[in-house]
PDB file of N, CA and C in Angstrom:
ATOM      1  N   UNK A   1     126.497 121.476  75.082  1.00  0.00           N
ATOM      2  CA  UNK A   1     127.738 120.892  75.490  1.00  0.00           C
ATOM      3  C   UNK A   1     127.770 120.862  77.014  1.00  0.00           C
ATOM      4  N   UNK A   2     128.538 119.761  77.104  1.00  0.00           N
ATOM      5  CA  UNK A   2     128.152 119.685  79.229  1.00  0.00           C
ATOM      6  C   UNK A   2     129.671 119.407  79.292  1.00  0.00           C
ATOM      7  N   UNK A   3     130.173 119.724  80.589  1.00  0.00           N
ATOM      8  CA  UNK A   3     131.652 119.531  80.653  1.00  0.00           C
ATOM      9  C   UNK A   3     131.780 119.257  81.978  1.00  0.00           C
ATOM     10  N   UNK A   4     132.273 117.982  82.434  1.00  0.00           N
ATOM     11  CA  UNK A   4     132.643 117.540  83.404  1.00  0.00           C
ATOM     12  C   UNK A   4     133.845 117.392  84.151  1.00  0.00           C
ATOM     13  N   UNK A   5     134.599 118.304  85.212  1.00  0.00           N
ATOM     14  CA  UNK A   5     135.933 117.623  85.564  1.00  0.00           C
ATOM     15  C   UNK A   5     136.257 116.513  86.124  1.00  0.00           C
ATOM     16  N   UNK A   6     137.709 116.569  85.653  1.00  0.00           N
ATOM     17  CA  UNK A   6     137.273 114.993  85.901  1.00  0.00           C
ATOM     18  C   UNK A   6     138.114 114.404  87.071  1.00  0.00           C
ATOM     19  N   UNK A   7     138.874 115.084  87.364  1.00  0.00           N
ATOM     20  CA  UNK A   7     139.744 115.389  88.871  1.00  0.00           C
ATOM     21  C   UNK A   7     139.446 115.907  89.668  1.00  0.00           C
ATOM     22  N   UNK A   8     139.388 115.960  91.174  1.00  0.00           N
ATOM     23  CA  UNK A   8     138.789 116.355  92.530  1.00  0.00           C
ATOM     24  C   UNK A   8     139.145 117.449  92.881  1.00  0.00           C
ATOM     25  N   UNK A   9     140.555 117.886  92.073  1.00  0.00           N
ATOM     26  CA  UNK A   9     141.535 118.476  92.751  1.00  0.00           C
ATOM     27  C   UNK A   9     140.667 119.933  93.290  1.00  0.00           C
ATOM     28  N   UNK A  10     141.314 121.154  93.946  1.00  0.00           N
ATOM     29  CA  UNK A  10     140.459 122.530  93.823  1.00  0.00           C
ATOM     30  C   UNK A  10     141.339 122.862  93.467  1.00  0.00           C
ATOM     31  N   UNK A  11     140.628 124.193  92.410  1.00  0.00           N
ATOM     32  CA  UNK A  11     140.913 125.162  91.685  1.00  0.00           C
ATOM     33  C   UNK A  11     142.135 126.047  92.244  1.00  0.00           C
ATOM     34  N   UNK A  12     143.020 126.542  91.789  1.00  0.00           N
ATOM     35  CA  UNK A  12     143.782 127.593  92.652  1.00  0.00           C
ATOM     36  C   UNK A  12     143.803 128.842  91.419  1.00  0.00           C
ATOM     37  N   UNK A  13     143.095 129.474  92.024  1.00  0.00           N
ATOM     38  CA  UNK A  13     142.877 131.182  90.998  1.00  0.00           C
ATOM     39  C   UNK A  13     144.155 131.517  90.788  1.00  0.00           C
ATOM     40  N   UNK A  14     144.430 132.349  89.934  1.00  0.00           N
ATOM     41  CA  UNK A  14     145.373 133.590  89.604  1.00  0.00           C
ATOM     42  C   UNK A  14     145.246 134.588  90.612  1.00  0.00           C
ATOM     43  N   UNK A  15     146.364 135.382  91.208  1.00  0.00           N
ATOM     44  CA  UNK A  15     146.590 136.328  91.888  1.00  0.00           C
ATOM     45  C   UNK A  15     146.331 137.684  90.745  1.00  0.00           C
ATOM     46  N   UNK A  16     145.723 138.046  91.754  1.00  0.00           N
ATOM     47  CA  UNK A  16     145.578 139.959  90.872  1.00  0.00           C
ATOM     48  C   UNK A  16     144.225 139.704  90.234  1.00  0.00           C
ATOM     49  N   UNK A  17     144.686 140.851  89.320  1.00  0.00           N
ATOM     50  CA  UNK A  17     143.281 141.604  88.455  1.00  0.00           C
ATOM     51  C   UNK A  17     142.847 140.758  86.993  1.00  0.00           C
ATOM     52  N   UNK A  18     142.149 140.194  86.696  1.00  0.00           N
ATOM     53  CA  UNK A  18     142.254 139.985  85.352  1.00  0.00           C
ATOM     54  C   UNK A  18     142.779 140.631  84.366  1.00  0.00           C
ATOM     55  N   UNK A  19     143.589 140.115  82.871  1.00  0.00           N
ATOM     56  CA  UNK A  19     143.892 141.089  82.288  1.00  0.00           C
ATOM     57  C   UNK A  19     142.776 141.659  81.072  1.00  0.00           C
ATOM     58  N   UNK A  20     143.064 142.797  80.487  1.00  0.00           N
ATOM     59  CA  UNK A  20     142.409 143.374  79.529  1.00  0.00           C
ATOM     60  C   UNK A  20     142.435 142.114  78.976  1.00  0.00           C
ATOM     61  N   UNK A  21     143.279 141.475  78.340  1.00  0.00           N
ATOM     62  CA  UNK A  21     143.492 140.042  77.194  1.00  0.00           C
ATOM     63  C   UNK A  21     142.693 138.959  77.560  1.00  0.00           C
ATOM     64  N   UNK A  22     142.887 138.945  78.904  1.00  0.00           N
ATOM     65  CA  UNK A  22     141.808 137.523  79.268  1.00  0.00           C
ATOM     66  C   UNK A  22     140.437 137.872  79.078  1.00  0.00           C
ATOM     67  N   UNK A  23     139.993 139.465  79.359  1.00  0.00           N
ATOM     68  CA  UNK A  23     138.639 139.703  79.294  1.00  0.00           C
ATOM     69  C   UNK A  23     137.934 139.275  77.621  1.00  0.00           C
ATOM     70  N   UNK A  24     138.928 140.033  76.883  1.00  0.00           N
ATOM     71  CA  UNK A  24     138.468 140.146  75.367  1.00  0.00           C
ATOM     72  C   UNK A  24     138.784 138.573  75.349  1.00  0.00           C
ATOM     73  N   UNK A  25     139.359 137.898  75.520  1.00  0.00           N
ATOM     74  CA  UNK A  25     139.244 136.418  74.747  1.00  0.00           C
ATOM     75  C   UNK A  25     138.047 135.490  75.725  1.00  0.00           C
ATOM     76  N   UNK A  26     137.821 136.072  76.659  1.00  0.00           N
ATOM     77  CA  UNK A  26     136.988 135.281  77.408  1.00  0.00           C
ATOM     78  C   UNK A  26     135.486 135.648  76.977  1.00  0.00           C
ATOM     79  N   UNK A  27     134.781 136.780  76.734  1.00  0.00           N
ATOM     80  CA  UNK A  27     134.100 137.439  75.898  1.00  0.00           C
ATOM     81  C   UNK A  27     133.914 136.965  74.816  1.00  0.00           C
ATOM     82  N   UNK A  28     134.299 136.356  74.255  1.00  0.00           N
ATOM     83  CA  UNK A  28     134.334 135.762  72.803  1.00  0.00           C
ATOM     84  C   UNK A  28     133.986 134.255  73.066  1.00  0.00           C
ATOM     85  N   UNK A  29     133.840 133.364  74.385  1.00  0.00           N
ATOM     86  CA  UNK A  29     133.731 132.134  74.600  1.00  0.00           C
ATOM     87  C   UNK A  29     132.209 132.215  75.479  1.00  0.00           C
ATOM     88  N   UNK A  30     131.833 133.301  75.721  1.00  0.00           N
ATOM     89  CA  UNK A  30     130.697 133.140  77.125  1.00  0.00           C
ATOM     90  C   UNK A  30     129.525 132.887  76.329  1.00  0.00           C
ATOM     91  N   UNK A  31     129.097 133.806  75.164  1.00  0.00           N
ATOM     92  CA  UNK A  31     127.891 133.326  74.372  1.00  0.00           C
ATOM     93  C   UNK A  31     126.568 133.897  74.694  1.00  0.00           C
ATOM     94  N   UNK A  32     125.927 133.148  75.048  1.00  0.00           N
ATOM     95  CA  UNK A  32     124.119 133.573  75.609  1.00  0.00           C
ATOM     96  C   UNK A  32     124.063 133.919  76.696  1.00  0.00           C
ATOM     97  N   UNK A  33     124.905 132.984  77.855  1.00  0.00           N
ATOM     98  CA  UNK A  33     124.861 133.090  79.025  1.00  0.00           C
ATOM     99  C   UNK A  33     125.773 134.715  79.533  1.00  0.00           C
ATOM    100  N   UNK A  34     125.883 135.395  78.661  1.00  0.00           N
ATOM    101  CA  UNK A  34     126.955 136.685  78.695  1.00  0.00           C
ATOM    102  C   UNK A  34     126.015 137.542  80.220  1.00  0.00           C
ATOM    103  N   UNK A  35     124.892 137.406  80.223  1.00  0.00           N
ATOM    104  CA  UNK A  35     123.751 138.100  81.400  1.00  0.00           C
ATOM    105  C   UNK A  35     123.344 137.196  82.671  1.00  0.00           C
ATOM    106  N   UNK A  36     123.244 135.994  82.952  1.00  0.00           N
ATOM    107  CA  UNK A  36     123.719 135.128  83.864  1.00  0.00           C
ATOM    108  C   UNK A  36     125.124 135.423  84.684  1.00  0.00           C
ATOM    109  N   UNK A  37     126.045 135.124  83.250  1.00  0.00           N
ATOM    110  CA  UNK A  37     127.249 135.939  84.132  1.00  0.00           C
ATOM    111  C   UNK A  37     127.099 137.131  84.817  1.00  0.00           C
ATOM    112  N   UNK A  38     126.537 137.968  84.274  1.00  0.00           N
ATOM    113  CA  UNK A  38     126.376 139.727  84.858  1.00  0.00           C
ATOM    114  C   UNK A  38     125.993 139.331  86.315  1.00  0.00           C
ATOM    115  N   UNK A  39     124.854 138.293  86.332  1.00  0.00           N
ATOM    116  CA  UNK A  39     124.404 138.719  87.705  1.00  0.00           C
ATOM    117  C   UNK A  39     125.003 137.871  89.021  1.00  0.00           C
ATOM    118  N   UNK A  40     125.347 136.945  88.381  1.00  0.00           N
ATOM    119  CA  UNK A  40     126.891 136.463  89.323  1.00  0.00           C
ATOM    120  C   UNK A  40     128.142 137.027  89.617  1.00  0.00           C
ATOM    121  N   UNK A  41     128.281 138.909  88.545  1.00  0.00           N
ATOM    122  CA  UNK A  41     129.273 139.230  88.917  1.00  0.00           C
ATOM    123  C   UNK A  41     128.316 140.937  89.693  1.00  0.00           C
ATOM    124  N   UNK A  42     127.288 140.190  89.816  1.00  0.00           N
ATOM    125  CA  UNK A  42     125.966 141.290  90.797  1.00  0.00           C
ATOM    126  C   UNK A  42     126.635 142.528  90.265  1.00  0.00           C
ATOM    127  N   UNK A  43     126.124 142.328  88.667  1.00  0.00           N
ATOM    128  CA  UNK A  43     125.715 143.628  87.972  1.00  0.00           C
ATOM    129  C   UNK A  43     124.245 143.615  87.812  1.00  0.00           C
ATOM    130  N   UNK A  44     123.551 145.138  88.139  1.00  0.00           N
ATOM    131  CA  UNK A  44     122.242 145.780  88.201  1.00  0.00           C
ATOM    132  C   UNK A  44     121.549 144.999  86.895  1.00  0.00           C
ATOM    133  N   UNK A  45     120.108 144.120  87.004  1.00  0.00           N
ATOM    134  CA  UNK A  45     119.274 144.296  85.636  1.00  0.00           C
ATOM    135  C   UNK A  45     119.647 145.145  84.581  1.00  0.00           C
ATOM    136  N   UNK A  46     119.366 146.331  85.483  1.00  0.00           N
ATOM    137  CA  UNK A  46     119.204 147.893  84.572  1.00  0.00           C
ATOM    138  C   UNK A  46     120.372 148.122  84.015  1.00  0.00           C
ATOM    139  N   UNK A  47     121.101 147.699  84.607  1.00  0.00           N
ATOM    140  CA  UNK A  47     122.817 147.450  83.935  1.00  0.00           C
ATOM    141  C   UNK A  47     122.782 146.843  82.728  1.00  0.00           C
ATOM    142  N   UNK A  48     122.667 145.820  82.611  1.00  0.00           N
ATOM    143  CA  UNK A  48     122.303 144.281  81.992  1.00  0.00           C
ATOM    144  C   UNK A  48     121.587 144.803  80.814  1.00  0.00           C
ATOM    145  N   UNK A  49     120.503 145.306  81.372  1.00  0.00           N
ATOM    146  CA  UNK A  49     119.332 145.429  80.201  1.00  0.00           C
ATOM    147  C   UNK A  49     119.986 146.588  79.189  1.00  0.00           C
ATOM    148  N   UNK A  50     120.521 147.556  79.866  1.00  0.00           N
ATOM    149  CA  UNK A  50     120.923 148.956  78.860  1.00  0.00           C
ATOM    150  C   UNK A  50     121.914 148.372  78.333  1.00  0.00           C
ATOM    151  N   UNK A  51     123.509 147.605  78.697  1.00  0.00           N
ATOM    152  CA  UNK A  51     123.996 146.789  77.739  1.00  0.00           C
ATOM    153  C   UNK A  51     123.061 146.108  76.803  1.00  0.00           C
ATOM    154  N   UNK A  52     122.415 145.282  77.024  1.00  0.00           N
ATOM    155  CA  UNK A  52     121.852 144.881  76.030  1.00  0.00           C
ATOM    156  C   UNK A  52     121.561 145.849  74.514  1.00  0.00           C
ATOM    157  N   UNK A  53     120.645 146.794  75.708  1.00  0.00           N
ATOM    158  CA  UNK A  53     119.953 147.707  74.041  1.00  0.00           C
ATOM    159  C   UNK A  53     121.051 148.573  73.177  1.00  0.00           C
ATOM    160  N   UNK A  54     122.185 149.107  73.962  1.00  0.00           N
ATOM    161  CA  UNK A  54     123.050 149.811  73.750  1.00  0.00           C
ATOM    162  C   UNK A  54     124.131 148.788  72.427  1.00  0.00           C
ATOM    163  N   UNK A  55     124.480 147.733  72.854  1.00  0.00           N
ATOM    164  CA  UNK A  55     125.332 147.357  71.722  1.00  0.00           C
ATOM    165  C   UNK A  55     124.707 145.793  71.719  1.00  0.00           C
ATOM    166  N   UNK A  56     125.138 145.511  70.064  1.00  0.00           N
ATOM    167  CA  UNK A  56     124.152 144.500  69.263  1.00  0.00           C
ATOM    168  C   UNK A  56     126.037 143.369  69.397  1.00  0.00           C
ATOM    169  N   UNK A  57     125.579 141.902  69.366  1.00  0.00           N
ATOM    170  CA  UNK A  57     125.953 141.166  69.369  1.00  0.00           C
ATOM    171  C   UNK A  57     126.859 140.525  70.494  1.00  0.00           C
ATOM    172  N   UNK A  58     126.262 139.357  70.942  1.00  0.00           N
ATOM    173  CA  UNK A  58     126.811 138.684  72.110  1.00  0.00           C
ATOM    174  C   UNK A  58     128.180 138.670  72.329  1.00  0.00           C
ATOM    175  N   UNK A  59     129.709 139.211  71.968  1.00  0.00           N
ATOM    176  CA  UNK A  59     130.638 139.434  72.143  1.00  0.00           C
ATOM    177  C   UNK A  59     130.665 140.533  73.083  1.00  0.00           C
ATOM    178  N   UNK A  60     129.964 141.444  72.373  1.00  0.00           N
ATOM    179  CA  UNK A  60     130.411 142.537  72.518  1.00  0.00           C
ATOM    180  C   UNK A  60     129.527 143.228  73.955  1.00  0.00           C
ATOM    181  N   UNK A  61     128.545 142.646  73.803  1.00  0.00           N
ATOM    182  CA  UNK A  61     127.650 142.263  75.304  1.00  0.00           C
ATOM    183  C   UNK A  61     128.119 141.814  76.817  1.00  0.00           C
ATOM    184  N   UNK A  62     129.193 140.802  76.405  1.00  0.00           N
ATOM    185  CA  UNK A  62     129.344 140.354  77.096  1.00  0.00           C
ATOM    186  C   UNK A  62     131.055 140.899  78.080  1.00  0.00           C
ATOM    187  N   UNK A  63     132.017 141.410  76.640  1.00  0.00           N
ATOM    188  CA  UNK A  63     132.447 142.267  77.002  1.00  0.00           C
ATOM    189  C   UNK A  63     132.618 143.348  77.608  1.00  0.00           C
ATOM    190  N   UNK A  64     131.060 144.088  77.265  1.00  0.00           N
ATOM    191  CA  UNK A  64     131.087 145.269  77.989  1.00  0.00           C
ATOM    192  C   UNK A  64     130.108 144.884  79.596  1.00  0.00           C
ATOM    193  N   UNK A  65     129.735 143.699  79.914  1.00  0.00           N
ATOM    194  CA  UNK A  65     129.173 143.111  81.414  1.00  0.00           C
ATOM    195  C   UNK A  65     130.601 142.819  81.868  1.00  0.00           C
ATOM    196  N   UNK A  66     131.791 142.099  81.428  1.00  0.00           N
ATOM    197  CA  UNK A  66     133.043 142.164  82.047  1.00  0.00           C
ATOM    198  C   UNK A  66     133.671 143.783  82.334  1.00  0.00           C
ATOM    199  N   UNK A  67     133.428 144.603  81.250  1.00  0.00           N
ATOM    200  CA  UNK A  67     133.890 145.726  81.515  1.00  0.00           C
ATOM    201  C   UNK A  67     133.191 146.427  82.718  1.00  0.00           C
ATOM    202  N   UNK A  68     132.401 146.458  83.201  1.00  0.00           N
ATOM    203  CA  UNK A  68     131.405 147.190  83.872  1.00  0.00           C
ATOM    204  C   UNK A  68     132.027 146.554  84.875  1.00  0.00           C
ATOM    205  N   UNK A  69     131.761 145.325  85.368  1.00  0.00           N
ATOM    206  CA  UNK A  69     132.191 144.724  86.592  1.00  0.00           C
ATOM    207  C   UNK A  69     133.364 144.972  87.179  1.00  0.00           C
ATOM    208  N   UNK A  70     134.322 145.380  86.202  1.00  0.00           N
ATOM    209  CA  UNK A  70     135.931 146.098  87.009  1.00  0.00           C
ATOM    210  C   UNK A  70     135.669 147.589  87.218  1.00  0.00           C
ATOM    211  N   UNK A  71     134.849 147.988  86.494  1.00  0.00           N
ATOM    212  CA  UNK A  71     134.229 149.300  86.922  1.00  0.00           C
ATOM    213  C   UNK A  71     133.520 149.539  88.544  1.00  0.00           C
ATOM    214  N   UNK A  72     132.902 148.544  88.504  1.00  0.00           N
ATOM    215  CA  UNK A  72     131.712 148.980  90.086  1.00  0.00           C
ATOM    216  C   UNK A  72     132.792 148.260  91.049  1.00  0.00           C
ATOM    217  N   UNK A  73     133.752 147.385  91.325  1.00  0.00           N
ATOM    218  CA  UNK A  73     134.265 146.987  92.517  1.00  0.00           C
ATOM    219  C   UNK A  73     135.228 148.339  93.266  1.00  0.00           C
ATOM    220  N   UNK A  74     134.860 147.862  94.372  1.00  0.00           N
ATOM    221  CA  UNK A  74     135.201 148.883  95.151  1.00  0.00           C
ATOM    222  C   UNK A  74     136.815 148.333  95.650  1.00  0.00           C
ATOM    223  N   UNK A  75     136.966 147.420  95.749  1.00  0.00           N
ATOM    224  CA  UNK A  75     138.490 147.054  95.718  1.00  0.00           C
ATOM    225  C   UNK A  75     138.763 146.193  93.902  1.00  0.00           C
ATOM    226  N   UNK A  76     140.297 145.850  93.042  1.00  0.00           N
ATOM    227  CA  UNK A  76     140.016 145.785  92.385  1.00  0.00           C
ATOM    228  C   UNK A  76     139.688 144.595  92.102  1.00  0.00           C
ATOM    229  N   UNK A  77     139.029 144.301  90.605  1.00  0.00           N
ATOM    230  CA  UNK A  77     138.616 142.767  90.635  1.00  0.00           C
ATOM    231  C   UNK A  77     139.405 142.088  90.808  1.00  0.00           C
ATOM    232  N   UNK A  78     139.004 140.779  90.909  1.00  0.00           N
ATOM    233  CA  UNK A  78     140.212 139.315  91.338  1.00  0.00           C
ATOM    234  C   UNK A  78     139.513 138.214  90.296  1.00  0.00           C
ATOM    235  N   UNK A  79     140.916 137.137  89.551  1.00  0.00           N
ATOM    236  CA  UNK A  79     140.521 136.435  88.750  1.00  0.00           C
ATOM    237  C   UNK A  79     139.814 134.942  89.932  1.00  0.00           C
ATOM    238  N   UNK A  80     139.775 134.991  91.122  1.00  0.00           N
ATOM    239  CA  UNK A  80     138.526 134.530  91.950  1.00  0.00           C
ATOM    240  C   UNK A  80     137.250 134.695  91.954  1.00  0.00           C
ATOM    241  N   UNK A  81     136.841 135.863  92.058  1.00  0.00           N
ATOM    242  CA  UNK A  81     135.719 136.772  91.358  1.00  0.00           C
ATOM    243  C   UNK A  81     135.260 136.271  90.484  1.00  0.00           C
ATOM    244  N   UNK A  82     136.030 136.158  89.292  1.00  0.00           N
ATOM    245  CA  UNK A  82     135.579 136.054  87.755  1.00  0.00           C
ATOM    246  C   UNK A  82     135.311 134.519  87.758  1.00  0.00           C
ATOM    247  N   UNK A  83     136.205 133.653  88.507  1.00  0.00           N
ATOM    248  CA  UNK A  83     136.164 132.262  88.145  1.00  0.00           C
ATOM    249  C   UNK A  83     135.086 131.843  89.177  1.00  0.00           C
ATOM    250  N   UNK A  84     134.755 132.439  90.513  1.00  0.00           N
ATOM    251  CA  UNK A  84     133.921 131.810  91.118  1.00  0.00           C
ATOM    252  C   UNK A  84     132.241 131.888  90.480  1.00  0.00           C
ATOM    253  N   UNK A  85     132.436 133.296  89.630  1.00  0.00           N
ATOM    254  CA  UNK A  85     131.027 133.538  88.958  1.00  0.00           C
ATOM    255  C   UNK A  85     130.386 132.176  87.650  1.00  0.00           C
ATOM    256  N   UNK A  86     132.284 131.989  87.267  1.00  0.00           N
ATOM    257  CA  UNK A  86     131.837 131.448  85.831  1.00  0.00           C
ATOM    258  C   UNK A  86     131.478 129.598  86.319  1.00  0.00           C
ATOM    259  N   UNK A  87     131.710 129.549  87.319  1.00  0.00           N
ATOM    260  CA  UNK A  87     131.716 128.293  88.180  1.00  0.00           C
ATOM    261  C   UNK A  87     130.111 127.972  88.465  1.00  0.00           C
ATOM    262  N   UNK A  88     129.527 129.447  88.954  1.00  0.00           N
ATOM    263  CA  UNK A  88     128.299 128.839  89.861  1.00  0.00           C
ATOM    264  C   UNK A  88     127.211 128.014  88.700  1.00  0.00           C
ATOM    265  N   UNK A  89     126.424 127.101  89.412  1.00  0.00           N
ATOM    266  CA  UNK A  89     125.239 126.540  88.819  1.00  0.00           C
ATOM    267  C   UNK A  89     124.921 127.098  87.689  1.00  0.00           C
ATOM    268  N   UNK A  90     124.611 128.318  87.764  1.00  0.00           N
ATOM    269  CA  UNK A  90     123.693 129.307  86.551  1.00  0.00           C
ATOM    270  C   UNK A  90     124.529 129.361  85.620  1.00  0.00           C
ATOM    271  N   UNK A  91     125.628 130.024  85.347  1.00  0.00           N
ATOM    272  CA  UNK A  91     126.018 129.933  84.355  1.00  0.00           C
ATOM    273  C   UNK A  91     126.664 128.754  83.990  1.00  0.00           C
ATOM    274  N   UNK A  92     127.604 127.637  84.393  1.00  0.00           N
ATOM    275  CA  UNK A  92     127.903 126.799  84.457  1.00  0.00           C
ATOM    276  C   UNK A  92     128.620 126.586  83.239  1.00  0.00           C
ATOM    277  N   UNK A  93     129.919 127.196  83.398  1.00  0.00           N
ATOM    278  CA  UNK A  93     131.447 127.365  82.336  1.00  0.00           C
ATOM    279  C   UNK A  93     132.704 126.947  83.694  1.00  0.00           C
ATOM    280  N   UNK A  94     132.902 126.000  84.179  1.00  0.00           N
ATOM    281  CA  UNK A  94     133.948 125.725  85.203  1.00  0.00           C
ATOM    282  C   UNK A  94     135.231 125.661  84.060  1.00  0.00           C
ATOM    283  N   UNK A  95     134.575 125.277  82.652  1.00  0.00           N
ATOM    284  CA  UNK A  95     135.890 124.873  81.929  1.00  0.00           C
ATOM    285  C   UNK A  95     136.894 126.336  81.383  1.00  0.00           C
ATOM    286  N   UNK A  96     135.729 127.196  81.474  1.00  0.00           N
ATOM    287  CA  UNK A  96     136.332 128.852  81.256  1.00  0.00           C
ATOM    288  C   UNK A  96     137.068 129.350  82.588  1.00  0.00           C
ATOM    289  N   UNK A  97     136.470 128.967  83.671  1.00  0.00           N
ATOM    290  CA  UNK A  97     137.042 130.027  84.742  1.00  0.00           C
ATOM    291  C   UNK A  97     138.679 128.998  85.290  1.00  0.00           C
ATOM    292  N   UNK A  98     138.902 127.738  84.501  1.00  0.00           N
ATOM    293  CA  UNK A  98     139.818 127.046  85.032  1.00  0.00           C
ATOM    294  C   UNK A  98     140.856 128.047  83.820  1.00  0.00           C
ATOM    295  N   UNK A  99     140.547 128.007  82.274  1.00  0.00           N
ATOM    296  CA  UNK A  99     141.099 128.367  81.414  1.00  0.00           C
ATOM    297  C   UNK A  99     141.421 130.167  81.843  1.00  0.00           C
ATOM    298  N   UNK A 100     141.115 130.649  82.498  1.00  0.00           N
ATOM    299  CA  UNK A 100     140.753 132.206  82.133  1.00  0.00           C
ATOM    300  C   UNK A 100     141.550 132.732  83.141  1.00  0.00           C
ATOM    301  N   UNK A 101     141.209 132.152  84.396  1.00  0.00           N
ATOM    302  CA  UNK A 101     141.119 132.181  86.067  1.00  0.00           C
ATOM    303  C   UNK A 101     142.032 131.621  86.959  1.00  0.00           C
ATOM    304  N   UNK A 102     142.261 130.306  86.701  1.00  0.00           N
ATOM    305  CA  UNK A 102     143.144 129.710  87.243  1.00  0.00           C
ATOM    306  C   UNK A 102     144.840 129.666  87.048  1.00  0.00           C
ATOM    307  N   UNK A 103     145.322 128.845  87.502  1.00  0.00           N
ATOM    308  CA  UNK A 103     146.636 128.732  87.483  1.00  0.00           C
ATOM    309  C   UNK A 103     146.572 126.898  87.067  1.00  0.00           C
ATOM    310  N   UNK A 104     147.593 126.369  85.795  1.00  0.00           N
ATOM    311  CA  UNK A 104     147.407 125.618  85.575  1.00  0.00           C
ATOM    312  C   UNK A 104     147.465 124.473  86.259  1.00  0.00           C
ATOM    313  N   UNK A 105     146.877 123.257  86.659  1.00  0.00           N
ATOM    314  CA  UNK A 105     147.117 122.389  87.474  1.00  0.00           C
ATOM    315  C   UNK A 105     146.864 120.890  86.844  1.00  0.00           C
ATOM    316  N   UNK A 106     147.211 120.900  85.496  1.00  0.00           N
ATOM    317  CA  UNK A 106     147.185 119.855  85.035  1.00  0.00           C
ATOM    318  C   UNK A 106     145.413 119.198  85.178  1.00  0.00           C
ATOM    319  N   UNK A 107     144.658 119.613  84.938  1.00  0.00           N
ATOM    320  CA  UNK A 107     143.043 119.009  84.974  1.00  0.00           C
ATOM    321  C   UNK A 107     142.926 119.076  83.779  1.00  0.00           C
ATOM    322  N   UNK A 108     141.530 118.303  83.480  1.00  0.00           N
ATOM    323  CA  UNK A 108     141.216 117.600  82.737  1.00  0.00           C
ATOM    324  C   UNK A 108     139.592 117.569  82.587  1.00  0.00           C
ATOM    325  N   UNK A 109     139.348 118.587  81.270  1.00  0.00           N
ATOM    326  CA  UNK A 109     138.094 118.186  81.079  1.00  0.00           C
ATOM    327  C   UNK A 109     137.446 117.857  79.983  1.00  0.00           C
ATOM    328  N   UNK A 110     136.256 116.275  80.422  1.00  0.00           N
ATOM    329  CA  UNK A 110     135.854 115.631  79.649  1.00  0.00           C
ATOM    330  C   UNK A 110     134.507 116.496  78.473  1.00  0.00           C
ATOM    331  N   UNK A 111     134.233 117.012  77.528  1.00  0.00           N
ATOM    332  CA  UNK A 111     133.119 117.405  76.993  1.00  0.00           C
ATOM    333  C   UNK A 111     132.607 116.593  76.533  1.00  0.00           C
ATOM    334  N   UNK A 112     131.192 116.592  76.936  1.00  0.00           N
ATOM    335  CA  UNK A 112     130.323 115.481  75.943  1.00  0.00           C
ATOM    336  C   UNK A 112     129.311 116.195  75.373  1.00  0.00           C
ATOM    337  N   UNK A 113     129.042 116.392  74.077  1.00  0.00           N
ATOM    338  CA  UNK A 113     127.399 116.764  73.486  1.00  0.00           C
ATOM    339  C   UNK A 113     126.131 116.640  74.566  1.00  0.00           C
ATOM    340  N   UNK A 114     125.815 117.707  74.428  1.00  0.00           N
ATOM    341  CA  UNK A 114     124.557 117.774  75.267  1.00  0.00           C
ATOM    342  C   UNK A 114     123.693 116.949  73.963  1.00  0.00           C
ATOM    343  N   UNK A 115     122.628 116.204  74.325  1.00  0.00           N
ATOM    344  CA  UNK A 115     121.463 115.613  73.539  1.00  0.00           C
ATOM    345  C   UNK A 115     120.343 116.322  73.576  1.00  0.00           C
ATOM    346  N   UNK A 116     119.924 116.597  72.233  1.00  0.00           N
ATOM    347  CA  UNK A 116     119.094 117.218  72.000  1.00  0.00           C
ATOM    348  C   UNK A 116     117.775 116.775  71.637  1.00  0.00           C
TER     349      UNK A 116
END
């Protein structure tokens, strides 16, 4: 699936911390890319990798790489943070960090089937 916006506008984040609620429902949308994210939110391999072995299924993976990441910041996280990660190239979910992250601004995005 590829998702294109389709308005110029920029993003305007949410103020504050993400909530517990956004994490668990956002966790449930990230998928494969749950370790891409990690390292856009510059969590350790060794981080990454022991999630991995430690708990079985990509929810719950990916959950606990969101959990970790409000763990290691030294000031607390910001739903900027979260949306600028889910934004970059690599992982490439702009349609999550608008849904998750942002503040609504009326945008608009087109999904088209990726071809296989």
């Amino acid at each position: 699936m590829i998702c294109f916006l389709v308005t110029q506008q920029n993003l305007v984040f949410k103020s504050g911390s993400p909530s517990a609620e956004d994490l668990h429902l956002l966790a449930r949308e990230i998928g494969p890319t749950w370790k891409v994210l990690g390292r856009q939110l510059r969590i350790a391999d060794c981080d990454l990798n022991q999630i991995e072995a430690d708990y079985e299924g990509q929810y719950e993976q990916c959950y606990r790489v969101l959990k970790r990441w409000t763990e290691l910041q030294v000031n607390p996280p910001t739903y900027e943070g979260l949306g600028q990660a889910l934004q970059h190239d690599a992982v490439a979910r702009p349609e999550l960090a608008e849904k998750y992250c942002c503040q609504n601004e009326g945008q608009e995005y087109v999904v088209i089937p990726s071809r296989k």
